[in-house]
Protein backbone atom coordinates (compact mmCIF):
# COMPACT_ATOMS: atom_id res chain seq x y z
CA UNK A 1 88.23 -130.34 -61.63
CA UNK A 2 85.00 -132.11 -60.61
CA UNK A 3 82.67 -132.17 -63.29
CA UNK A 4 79.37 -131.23 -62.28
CA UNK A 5 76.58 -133.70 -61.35
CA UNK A 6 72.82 -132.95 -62.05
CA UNK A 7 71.19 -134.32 -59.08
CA UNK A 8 67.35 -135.18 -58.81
CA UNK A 9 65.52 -132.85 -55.64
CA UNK A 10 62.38 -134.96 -54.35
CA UNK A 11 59.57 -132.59 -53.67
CA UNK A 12 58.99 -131.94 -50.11
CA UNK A 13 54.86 -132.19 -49.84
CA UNK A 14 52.30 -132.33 -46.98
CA UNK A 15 49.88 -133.84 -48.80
CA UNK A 16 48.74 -137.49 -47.76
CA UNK A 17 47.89 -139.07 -50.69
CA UNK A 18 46.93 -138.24 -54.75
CA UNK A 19 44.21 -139.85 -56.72
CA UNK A 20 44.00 -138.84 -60.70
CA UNK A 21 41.38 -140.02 -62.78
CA UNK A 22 41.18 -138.87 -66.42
CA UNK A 23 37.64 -139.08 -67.33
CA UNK A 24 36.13 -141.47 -69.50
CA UNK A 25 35.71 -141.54 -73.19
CA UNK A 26 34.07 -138.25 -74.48
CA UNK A 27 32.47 -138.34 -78.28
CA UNK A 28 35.73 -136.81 -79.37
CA UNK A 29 37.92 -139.77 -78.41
CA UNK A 30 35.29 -142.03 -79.69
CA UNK A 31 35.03 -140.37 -83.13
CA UNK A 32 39.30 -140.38 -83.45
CA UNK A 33 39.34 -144.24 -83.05
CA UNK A 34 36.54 -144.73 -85.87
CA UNK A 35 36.22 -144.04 -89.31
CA UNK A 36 35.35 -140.18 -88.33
CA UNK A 37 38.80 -139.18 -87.33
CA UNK A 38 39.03 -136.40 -89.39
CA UNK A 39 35.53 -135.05 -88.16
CA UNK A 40 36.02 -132.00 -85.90
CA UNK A 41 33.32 -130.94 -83.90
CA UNK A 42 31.90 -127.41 -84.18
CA UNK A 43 31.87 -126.91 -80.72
CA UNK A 44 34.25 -125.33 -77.65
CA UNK A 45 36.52 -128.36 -76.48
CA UNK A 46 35.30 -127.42 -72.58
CA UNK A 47 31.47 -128.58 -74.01
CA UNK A 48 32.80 -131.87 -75.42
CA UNK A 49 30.27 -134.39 -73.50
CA UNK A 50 31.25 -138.44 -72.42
CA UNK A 51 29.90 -140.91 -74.88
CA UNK A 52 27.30 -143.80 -73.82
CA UNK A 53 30.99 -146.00 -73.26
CA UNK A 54 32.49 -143.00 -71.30
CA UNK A 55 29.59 -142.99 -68.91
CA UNK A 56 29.56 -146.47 -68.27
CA UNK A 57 33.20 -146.16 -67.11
CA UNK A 58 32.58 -143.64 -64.91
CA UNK A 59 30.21 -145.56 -63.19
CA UNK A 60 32.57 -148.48 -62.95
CA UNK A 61 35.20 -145.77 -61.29
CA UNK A 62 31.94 -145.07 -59.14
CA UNK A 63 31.71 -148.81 -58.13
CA UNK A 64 35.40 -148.68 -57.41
CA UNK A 65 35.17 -145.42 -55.39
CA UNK A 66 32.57 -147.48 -52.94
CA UNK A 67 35.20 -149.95 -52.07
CA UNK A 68 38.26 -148.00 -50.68
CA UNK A 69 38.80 -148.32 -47.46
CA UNK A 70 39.04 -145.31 -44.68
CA UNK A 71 42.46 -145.02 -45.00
CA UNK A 72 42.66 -144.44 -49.12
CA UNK A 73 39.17 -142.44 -49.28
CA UNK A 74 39.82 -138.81 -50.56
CA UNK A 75 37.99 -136.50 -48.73
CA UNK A 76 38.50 -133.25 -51.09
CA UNK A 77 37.73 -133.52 -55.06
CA UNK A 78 39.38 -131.38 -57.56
CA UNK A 79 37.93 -131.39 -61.01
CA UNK A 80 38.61 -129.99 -64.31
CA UNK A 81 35.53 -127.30 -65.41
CA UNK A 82 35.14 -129.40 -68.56
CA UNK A 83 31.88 -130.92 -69.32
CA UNK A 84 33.47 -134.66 -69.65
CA UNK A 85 35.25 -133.76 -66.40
CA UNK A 86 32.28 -133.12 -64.53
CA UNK A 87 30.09 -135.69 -66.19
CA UNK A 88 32.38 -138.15 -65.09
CA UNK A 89 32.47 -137.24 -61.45
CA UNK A 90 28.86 -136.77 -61.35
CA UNK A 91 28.70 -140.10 -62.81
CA UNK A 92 30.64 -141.70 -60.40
CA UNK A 93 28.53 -139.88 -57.05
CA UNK A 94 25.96 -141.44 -58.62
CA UNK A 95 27.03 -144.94 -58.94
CA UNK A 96 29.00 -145.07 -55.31
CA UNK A 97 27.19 -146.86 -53.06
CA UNK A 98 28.46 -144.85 -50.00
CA UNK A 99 26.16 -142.73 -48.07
CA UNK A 100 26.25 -139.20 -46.62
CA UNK A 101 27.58 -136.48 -48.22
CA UNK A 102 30.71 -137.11 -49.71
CA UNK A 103 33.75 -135.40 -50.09
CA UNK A 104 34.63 -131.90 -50.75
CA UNK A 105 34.20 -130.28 -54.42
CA UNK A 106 36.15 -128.11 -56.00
CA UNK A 107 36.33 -126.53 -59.57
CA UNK A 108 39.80 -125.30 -60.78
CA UNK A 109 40.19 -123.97 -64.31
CA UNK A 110 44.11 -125.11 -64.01
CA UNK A 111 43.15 -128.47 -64.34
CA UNK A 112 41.75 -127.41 -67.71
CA UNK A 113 42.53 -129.92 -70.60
CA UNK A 114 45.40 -128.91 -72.86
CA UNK A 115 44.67 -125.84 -75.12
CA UNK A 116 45.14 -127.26 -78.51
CA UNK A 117 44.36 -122.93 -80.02
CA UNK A 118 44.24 -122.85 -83.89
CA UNK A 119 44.40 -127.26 -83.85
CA UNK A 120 41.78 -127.29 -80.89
CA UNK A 121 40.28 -130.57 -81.34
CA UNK A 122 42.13 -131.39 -84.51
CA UNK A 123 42.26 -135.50 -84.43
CA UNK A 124 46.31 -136.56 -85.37
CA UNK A 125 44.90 -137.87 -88.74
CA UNK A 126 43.64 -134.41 -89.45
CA UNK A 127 46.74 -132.29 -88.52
CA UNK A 128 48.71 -135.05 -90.50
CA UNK A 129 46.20 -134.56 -93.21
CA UNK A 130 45.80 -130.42 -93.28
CA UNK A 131 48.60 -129.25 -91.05
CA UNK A 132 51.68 -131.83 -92.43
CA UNK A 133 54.27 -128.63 -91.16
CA UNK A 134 52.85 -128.79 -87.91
CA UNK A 135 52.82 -132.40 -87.50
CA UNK A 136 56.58 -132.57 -88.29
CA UNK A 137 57.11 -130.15 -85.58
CA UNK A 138 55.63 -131.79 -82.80
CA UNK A 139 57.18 -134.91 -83.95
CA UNK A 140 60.88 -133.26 -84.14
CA UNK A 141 60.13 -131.12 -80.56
CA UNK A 142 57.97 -133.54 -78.35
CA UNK A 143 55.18 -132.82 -76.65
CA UNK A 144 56.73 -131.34 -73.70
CA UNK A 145 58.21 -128.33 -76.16
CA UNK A 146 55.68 -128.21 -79.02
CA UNK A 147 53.53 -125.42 -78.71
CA UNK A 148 50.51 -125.22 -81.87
CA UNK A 149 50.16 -122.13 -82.58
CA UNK A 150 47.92 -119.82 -80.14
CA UNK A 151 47.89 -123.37 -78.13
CA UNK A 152 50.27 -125.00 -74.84
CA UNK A 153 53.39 -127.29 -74.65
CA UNK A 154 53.01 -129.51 -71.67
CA UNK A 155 55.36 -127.92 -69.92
CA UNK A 156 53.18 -124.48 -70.25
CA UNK A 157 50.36 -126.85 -68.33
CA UNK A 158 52.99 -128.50 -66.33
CA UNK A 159 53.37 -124.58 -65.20
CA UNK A 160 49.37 -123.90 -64.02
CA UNK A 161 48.68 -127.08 -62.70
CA UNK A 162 51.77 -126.69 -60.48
CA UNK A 163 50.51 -123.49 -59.39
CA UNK A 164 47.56 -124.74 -58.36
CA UNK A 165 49.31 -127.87 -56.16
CA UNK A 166 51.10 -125.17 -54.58
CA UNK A 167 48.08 -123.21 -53.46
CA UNK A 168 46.95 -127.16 -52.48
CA UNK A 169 50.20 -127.26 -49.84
CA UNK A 170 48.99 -125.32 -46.79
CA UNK A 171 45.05 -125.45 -46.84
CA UNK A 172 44.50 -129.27 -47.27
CA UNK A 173 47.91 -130.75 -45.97
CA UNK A 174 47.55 -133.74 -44.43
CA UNK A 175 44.63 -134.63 -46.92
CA UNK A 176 44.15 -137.01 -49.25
CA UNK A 177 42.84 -135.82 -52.74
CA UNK A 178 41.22 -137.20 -55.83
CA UNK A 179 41.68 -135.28 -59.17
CA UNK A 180 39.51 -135.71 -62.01
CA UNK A 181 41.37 -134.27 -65.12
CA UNK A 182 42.49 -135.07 -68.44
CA UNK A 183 45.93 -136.73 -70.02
CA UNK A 184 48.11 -133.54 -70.10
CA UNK A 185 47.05 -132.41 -66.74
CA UNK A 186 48.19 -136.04 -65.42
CA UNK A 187 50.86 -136.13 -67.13
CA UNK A 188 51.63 -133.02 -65.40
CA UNK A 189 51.06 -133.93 -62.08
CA UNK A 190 53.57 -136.66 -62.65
CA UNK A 191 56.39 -134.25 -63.66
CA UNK A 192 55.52 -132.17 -60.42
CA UNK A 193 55.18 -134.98 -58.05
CA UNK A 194 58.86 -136.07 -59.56
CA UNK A 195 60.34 -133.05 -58.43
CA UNK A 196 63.41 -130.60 -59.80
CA UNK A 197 65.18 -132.13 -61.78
CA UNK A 198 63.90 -135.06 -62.66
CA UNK A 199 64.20 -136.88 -66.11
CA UNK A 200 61.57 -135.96 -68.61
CA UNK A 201 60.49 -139.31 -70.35
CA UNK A 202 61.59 -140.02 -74.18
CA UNK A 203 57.72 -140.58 -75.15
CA UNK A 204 54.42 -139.60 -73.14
CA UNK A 205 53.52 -142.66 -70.55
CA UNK A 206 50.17 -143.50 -71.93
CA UNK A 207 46.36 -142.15 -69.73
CA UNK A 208 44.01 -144.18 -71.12
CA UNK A 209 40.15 -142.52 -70.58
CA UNK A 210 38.91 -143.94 -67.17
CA UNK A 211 42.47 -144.90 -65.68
CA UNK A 212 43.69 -144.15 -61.89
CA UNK A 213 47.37 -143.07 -61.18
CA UNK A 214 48.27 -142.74 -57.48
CA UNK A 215 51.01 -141.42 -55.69
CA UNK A 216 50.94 -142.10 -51.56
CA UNK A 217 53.25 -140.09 -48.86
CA UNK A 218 56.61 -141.68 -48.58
CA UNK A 219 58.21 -139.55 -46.00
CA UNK A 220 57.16 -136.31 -46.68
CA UNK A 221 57.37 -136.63 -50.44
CA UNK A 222 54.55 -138.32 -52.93
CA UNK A 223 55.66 -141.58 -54.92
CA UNK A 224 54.20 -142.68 -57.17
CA UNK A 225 52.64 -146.23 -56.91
CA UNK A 226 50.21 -146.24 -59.47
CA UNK A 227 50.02 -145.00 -63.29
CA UNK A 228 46.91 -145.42 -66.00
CA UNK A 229 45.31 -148.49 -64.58
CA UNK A 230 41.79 -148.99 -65.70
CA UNK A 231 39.19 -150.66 -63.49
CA UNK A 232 37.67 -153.97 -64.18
């Protein structure tokens, strides 16, 4: 008897082209990589604003968004809700030098960051610190399967985001999109645009804040050309 073969489905798409941005540094990131890191901010992760570095990348993206080409230009945005989300693409309207009125805006609440519930905004020195059970779990599932408690796995965002790429398929086919998000919801997108089947990686593929990953229509599926490339 044959023995059965797992085979890799591409996903069929309409779309004509995906830009993700994750937006630049927010005063949470900054605080993790200095001597704050245990510090945890007494307010709702979605209110979490850019630092003075994380606006100055998002103009840079802005500078960068004036020099595509017809061809590359998104002409619908989707953004996150968050504050850092929205800072960022406000931050980059401002600093393109193209005129008129721009593309398209809209707001999704799937594109939400990663909900973190009883370690929302917990740094990984402070869960290693105060919550040393729940840092051995995430370590022994992986990110895709660890779920804190009241919080998501990635594959429970993997799950919404799809959704909403779905809903994407039949009103802006033939479109091509920028997304302004966050790390998970990237990392996401790049699980989806891989279609069925398709390998999950050992470790997370790094987002840096203020990176670009693009995936381009390759005969009526998305590949991906692109992944967490900052902008000089």
């Amino acid at each position: 008897m044959q023995d059965n073969i797992a085979y890799h489905l591409p996903r069929p798409t309409e779309l004509a082209g995906v830009l993700a941005i994750r937006h630049g540094q927010s005063t949470v990131n900054a605080a993790s990589d200095g001597p704050a890191a245990d510090t945890r901010p007494r307010v709702p992760d979605w209110n979490i604003e850019l630092s003075p570095l994380g606006h100055e990348q998002a103009a840079k993206l802005g500078e960068w968004w004036s020099r595509l080409g017809r061809d590359d230009r998104p002409s619908l945005v989707l953004c996150s809700p968050y504050r850092r989300t929205m800072q960022t693409w406000e931050t980059m309207k401002k600093a393109s030098r193209r005129s008129g009125n721009g593309p398209v805006l809209v707001v999704d609440e799937r594109l939400r960051d990663r909900e973190m519930g009883a370690l929302e905004l917990w740094s990984p020195a402070a869960i290693r610190a105060q919550a040393p059970e729940e840092a051995e779990r995430r370590a022994r599932l992986g990110d895709w399967f660890y779920r804190p408690p009241g919080g998501e796995s990635l594959a429970d965002v993997t799950l919404r985001v799809r959704d909403l790429i779905n809903d994407l398929e039949r009103p802006a086919a033939r479109t091509q999109i920028l997304i302004v998000a966050h790390d998970a919801t990237i990392a996401a997108l790049r699980r989806i645009f891989a279609g069925p089947g398709s390998t999950l990686p050992e470790e997370l593929p790094p987002v840096p804040n203020a990176s670009v990953s693009q995936w381009i229509q390759d005969g009526g599926r998305l590949k991906r050309v692109r992944w967490g490339e900052t902008i000089d």
